[in-house]
N, C-alpha and C. Protein backbone atom coordinates (compact mmCIF):
# COMPACT_ATOMS: atom_id res chain seq x y z
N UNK A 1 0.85 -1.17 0.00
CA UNK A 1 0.00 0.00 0.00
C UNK A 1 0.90 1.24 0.00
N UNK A 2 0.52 2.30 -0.88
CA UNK A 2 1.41 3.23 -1.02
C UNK A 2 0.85 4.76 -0.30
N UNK A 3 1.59 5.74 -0.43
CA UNK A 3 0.91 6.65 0.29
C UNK A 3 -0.18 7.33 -0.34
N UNK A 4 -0.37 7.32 -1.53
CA UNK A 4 -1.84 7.87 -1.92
C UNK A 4 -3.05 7.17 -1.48
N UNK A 5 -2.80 5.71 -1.66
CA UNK A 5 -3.93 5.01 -1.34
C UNK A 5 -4.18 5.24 0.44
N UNK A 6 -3.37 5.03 1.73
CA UNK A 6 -3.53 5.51 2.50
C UNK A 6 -4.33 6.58 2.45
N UNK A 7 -3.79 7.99 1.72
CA UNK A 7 -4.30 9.17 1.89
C UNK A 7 -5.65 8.91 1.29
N UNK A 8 -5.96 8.51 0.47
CA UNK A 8 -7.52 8.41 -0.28
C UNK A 8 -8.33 7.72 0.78
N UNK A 9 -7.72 6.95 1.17
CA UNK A 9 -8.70 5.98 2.49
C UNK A 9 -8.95 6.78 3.83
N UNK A 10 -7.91 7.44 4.14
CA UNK A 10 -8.13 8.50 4.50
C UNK A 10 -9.14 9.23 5.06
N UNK A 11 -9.29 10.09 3.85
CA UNK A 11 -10.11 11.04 3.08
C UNK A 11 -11.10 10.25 3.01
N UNK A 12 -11.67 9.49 2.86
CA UNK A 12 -12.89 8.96 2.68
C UNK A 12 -13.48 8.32 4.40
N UNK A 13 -12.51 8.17 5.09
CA UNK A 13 -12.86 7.83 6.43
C UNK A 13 -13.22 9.53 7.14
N UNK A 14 -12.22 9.98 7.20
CA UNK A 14 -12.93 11.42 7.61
C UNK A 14 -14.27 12.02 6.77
N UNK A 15 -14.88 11.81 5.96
CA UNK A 15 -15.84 12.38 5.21
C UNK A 15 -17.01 11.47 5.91
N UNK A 16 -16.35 10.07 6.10
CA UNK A 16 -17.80 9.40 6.79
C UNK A 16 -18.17 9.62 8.25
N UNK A 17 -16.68 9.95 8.76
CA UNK A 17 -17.07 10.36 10.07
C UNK A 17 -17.54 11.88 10.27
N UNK A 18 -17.40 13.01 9.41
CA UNK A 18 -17.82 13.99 9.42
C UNK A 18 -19.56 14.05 9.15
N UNK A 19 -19.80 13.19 7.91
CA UNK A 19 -21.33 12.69 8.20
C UNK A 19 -21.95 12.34 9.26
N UNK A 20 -21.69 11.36 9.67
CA UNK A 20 -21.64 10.52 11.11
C UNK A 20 -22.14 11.66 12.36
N UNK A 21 -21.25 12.54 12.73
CA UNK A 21 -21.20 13.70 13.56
C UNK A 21 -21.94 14.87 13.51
N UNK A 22 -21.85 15.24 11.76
CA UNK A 22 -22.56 16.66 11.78
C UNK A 22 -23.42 16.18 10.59
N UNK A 23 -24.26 15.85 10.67
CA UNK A 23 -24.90 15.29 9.53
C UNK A 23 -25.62 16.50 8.50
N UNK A 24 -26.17 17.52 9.59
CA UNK A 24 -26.54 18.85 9.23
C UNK A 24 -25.74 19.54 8.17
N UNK A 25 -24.00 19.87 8.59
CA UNK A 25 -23.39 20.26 8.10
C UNK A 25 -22.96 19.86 7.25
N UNK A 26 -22.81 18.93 6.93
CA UNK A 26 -22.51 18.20 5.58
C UNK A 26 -23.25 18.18 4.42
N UNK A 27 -24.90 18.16 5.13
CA UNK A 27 -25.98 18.33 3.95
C UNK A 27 -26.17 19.65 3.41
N UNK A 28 -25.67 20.85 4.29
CA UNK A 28 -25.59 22.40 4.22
C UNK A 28 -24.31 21.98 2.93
N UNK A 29 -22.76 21.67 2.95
CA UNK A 29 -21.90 21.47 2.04
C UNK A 29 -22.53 21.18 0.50
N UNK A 30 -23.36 19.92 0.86
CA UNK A 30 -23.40 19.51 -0.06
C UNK A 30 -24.32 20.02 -1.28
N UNK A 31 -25.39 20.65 -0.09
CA UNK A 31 -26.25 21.37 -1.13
C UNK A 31 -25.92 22.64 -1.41
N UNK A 32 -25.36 23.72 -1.25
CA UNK A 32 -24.10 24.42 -1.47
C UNK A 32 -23.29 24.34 -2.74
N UNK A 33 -22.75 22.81 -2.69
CA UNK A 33 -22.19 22.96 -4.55
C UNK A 33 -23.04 22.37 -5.25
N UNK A 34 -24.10 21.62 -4.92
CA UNK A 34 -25.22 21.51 -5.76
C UNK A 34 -25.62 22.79 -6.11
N UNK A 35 -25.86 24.05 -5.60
CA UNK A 35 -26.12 25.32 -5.96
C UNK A 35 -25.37 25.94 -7.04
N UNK A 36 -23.62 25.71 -6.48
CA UNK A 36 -22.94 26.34 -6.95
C UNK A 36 -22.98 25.52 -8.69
N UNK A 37 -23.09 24.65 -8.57
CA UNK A 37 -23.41 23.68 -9.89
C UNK A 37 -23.53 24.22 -10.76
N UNK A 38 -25.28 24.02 -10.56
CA UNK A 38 -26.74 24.60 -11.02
C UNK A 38 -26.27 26.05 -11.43
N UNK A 39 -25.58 27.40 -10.99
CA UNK A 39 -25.13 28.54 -11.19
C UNK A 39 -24.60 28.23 -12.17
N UNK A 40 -22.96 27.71 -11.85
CA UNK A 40 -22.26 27.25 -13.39
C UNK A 40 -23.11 27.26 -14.46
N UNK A 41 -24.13 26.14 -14.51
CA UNK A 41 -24.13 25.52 -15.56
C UNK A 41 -24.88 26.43 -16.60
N UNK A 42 -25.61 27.24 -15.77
CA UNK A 42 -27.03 28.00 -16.25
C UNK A 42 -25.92 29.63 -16.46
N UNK A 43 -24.50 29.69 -16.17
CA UNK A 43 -23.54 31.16 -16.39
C UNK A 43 -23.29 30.11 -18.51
N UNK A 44 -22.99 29.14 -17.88
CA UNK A 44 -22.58 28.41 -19.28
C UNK A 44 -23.44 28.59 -20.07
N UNK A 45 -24.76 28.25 -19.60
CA UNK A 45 -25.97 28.21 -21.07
C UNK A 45 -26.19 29.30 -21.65
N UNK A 46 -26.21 30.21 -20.58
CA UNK A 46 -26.73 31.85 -20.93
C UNK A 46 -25.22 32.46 -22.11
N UNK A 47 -24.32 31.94 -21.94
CA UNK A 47 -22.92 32.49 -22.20
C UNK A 47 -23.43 32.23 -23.84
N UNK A 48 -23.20 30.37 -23.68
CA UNK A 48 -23.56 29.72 -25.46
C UNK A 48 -25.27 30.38 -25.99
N UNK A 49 -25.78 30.69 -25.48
CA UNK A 49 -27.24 31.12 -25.97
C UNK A 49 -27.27 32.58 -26.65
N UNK A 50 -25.86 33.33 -26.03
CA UNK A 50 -25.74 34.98 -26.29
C UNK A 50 -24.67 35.24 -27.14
N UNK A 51 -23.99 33.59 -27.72
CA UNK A 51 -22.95 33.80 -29.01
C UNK A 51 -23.70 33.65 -30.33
């Protein structure tokens, strides 16, 4: 096992325990870049719609 894979396992153990704990806060995160997404995508459409 090398050190990325450590680090990825990691990273994926703290994300479940951050669920786990703040379950609130995580769903606040997540829907957040679901927002920020949805913004993107609709700065993109409007961009290609006005060339």
């Amino acid at each position: 096992m090398n050190l990325k894979q450590i680090l990825q396992w990691a990273a994926i153990a703290l994300i479940i325990w951050w669920v786990i704990v703040q379950p609130a806060s995580a769903a606040h995160v997540v829907h957040n870049i679901g927002t920020f997404l949805s913004s993107a995508a609709h700065g993109i459409s409007t961009f290609f719609t006005s060339i």
